[in-house]
Protein backbone atom coordinates (compact mmCIF):
# COMPACT_ATOMS: atom_id res chain seq x y z
CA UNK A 1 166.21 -90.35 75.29
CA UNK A 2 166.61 -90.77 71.60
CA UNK A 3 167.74 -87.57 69.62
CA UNK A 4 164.44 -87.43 67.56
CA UNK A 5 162.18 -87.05 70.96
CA UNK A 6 165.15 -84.81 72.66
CA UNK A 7 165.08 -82.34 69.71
CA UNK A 8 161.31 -82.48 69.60
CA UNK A 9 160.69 -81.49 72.58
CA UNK A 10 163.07 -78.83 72.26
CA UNK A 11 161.38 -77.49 69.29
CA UNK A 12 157.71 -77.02 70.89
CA UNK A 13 155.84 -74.57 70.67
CA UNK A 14 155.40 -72.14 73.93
CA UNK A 15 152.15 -72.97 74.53
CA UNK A 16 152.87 -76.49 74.43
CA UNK A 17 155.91 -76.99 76.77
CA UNK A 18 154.38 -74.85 79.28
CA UNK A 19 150.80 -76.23 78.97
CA UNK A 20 150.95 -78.05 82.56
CA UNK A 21 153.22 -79.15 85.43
CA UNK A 22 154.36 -82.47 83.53
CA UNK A 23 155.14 -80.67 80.28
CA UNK A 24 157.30 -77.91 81.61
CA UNK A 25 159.04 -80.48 84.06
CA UNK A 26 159.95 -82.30 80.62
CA UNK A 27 160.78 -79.57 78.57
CA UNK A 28 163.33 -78.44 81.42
CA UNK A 29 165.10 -81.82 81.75
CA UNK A 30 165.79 -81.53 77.90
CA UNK A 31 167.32 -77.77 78.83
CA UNK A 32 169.38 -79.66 81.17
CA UNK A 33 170.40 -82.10 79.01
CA UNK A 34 171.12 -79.54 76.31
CA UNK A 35 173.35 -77.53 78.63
CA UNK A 36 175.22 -80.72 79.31
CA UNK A 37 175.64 -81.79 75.79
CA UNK A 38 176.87 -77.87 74.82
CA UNK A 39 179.16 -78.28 78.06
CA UNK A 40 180.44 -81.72 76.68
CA UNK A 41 180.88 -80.82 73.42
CA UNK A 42 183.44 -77.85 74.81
CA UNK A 43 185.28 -79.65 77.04
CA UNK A 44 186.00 -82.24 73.40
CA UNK A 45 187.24 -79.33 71.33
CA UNK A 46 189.46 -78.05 73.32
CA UNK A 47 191.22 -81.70 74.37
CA UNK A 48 190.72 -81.84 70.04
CA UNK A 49 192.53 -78.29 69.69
CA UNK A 50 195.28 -79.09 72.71
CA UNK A 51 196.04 -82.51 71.12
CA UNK A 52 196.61 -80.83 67.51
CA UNK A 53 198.94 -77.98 69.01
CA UNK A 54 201.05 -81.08 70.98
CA UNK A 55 201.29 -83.14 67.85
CA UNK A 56 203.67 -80.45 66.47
CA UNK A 57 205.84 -82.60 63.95
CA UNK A 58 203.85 -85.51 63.60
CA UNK A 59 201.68 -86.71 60.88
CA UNK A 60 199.19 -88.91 63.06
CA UNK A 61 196.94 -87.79 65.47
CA UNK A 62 194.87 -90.05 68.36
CA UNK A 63 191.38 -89.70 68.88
CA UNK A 64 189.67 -90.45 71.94
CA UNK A 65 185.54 -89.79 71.24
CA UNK A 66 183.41 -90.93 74.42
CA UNK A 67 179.69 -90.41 73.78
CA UNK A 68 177.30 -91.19 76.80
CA UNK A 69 174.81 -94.25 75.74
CA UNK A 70 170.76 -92.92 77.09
CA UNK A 71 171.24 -95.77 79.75
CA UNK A 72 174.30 -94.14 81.53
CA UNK A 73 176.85 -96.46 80.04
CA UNK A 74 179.78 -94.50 78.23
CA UNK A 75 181.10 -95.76 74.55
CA UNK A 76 184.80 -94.84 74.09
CA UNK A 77 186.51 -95.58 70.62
CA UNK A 78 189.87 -94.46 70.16
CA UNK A 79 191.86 -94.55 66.90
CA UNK A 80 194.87 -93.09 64.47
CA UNK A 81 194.71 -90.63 61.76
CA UNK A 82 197.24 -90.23 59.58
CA UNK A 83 197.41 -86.70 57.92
């Protein structure tokens, strides 16, 4: 699901998401899926802040960012930073 539909439906009103069966089924999946993204996001800032505390005397860090494509498929890039 796109982030403009995912957010939308997150943002309706009451009355709206729990108008009927099919509405409040949808606007739970996004709940879900918000949950998972909060839960994902975590579990990246603290491999960010543990990589930053092991890089003690170094002035490059590695990224690794893995974002989860709406099909299922997962997009990894890594790269170097110089700082």
């Amino acid at each position: 699901m796109s982030d403009v539909m995912f957010f939308g439906v997150l943002q309706m009103p009451y009355e709206m998401a729990m108008a009927d069966e099919m509405s409040r089924r949808q606007f739970y999946g996004r709940v879900q899926e918000a949950l998972e993204r909060l839960r994902r996001a975590e579990v990246d800032a603290e491999r960010f802040r543990l990589a930053i505390e092991s890089e003690d005397n170094s002035d490059t860090l590695h990224f690794a960012v893995i974002n989860n494509a709406p099909d299922g498929a997962a997009i990894r890039a890594e790269f170097d930073a110089q700082i």
